[in-house]
N, C-alpha and C. Protein backbone atom coordinates (compact mmCIF):
# COMPACT_ATOMS: atom_id res chain seq x y z
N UNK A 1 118.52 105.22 93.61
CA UNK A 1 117.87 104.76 94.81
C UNK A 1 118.90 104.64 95.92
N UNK A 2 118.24 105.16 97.17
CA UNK A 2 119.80 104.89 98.31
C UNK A 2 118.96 104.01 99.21
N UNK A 3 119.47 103.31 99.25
CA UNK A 3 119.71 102.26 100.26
C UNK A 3 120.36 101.80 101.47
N UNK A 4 121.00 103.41 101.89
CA UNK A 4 121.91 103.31 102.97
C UNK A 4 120.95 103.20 104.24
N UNK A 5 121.46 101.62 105.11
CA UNK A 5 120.54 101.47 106.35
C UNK A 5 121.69 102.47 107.53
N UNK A 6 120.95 102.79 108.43
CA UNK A 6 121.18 103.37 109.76
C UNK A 6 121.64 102.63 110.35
N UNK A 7 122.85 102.67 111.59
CA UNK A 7 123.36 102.15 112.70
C UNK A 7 122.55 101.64 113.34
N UNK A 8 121.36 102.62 113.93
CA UNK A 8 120.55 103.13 114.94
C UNK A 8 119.36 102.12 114.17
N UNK A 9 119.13 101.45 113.32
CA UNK A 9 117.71 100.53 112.87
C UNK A 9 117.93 99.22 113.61
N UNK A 10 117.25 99.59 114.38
CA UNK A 10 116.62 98.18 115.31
C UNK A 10 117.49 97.31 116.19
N UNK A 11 118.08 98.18 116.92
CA UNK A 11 118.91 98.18 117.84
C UNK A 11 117.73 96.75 119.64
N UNK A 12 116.70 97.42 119.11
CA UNK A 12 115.44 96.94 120.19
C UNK A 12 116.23 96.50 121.49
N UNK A 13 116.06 95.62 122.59
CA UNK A 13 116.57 95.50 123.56
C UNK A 13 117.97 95.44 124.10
N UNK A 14 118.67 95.23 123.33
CA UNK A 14 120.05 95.32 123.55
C UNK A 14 120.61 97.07 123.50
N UNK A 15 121.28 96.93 123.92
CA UNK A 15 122.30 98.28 124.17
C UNK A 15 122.36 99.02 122.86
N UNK A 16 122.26 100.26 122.70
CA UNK A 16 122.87 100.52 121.37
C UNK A 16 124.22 100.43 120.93
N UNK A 17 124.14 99.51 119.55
CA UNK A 17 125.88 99.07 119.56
C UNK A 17 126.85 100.40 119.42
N UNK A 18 128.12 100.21 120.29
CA UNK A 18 129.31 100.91 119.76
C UNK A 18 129.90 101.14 118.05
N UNK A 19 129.48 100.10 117.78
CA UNK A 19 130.32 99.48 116.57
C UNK A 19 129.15 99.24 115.74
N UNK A 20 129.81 100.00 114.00
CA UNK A 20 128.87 99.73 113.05
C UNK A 20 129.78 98.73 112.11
N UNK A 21 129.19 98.05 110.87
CA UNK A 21 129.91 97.49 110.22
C UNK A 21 129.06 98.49 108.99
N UNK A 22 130.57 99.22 108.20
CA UNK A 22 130.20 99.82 106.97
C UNK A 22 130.66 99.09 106.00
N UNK A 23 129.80 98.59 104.51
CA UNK A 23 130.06 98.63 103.94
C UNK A 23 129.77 99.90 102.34
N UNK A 24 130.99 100.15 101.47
CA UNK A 24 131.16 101.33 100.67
C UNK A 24 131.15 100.72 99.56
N UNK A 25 129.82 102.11 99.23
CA UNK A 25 129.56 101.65 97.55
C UNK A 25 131.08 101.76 96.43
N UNK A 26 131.26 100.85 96.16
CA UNK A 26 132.34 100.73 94.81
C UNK A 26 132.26 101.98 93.72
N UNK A 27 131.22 102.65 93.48
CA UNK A 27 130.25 103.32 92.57
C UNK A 27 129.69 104.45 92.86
N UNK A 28 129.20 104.36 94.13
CA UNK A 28 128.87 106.05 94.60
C UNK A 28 129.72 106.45 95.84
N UNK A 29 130.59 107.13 95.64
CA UNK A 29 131.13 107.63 96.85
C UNK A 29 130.24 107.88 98.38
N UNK A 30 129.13 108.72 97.92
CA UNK A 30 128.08 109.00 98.82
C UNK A 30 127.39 107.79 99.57
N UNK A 31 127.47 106.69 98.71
CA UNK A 31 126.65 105.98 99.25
C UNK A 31 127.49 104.64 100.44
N UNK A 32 126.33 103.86 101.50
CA UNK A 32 127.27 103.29 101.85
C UNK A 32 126.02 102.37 102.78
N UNK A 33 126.03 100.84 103.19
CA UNK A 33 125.21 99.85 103.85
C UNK A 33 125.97 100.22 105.15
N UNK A 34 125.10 100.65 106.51
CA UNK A 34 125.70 100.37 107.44
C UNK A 34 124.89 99.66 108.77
N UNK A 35 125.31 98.65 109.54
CA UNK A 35 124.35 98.04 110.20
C UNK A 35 125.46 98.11 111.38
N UNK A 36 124.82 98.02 112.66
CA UNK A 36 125.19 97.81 113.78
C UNK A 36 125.53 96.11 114.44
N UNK A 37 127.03 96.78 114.85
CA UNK A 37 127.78 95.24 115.53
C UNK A 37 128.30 95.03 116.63
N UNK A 38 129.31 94.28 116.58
CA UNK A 38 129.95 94.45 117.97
C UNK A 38 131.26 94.79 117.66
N UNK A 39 132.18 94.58 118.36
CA UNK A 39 133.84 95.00 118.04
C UNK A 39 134.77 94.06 117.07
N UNK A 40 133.30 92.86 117.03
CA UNK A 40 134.42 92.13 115.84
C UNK A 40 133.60 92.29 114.25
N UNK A 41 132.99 92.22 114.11
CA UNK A 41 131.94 93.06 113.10
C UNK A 41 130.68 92.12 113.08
N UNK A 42 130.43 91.34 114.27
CA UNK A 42 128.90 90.72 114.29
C UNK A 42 128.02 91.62 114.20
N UNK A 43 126.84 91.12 112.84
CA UNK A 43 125.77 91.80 112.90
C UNK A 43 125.01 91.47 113.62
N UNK A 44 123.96 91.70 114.50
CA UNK A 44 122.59 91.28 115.43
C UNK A 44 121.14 91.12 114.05
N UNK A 45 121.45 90.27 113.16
CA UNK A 45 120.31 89.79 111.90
C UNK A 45 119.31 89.64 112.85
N UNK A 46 119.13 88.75 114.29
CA UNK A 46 117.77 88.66 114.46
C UNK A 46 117.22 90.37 115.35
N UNK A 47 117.95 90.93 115.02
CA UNK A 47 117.26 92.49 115.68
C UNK A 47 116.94 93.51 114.29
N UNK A 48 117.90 93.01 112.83
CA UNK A 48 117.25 93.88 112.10
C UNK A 48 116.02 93.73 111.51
N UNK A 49 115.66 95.30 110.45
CA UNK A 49 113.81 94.99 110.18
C UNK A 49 114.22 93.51 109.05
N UNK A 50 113.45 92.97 108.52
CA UNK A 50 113.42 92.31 107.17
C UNK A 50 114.13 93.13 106.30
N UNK A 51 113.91 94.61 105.63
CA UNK A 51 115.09 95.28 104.49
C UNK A 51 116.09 95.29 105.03
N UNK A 52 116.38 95.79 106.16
CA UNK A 52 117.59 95.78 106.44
C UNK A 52 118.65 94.25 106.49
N UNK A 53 117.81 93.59 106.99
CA UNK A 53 118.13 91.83 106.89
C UNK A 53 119.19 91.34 105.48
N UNK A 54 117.81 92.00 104.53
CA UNK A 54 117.60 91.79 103.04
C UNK A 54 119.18 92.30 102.65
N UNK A 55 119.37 93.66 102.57
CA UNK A 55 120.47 94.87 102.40
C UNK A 55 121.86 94.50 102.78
N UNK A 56 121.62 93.64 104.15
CA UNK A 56 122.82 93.60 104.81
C UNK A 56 123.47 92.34 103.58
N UNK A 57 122.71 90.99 103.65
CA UNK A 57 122.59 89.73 102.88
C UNK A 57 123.33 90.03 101.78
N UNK A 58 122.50 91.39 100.71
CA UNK A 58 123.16 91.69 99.24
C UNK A 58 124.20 91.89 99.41
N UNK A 59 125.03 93.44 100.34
CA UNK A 59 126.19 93.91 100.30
C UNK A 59 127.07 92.48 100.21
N UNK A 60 126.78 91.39 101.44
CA UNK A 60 127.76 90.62 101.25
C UNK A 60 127.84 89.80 100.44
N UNK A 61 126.93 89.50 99.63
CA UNK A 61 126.94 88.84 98.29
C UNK A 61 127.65 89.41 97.16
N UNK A 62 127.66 90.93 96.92
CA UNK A 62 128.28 91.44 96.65
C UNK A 62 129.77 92.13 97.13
N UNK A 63 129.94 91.80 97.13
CA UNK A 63 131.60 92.30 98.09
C UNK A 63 132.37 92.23 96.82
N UNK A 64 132.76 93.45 96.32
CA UNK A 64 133.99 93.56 95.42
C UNK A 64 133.33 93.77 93.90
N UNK A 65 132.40 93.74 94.12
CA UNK A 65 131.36 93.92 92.90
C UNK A 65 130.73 95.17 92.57
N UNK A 66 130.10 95.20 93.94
CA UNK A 66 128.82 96.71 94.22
C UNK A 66 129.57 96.98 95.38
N UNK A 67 129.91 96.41 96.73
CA UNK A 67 130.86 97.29 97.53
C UNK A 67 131.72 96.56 98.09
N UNK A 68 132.74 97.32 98.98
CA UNK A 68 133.77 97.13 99.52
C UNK A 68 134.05 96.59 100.44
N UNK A 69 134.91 95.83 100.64
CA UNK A 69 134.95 94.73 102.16
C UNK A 69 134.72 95.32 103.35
N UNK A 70 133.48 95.01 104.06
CA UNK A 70 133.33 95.92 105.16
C UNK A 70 134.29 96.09 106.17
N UNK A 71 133.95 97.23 106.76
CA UNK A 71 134.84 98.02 107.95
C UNK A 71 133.93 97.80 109.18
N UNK A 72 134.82 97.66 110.50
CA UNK A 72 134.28 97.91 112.10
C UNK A 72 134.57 99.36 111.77
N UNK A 73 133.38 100.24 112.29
CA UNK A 73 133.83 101.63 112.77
C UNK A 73 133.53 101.65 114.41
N UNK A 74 133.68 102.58 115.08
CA UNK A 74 132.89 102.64 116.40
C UNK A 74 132.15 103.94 115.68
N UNK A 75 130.84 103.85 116.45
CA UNK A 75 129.65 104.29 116.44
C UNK A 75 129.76 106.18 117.15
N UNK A 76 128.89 106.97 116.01
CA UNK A 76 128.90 108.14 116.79
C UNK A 76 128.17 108.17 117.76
């Protein structure tokens, strides 16, 4: 099952962010949680859907388990 969220999910009135926060599956190379932030790695939770909410919540529950300490990227 992939579960990788989009930058671009629910961005709604605000700007589309520069900055994503990735986190990388431990387990699948391919795979990877990525949600949109700002330059310090704030997520905007009250702009994502509910899964994505959900998704973002697990990765960090999991950190070092299922994935990897997230990264700021800037945004394509």
């Amino acid at each position: 099952m992939d579960i990788t969220t989009s930058a671009s999910t629910a961005i709604g009135k605000r700007q589309p962010s520069k900055f994503e926060l990735r986190f990388q599956s431990l387990f699948h190379s391919g795979k990877a949680l990525i949600f949109p932030c700002d330059e310090h790695g704030s997520v905007f939770l009250d702009l994502l859907s509910e899964r994505a909410r959900e998704n973002y919540l697990f990765a960090r529950a999991v950190i070092g388990h299922e994935y990897a300490t997230p990264v700021v990227l800037a945004s394509e």
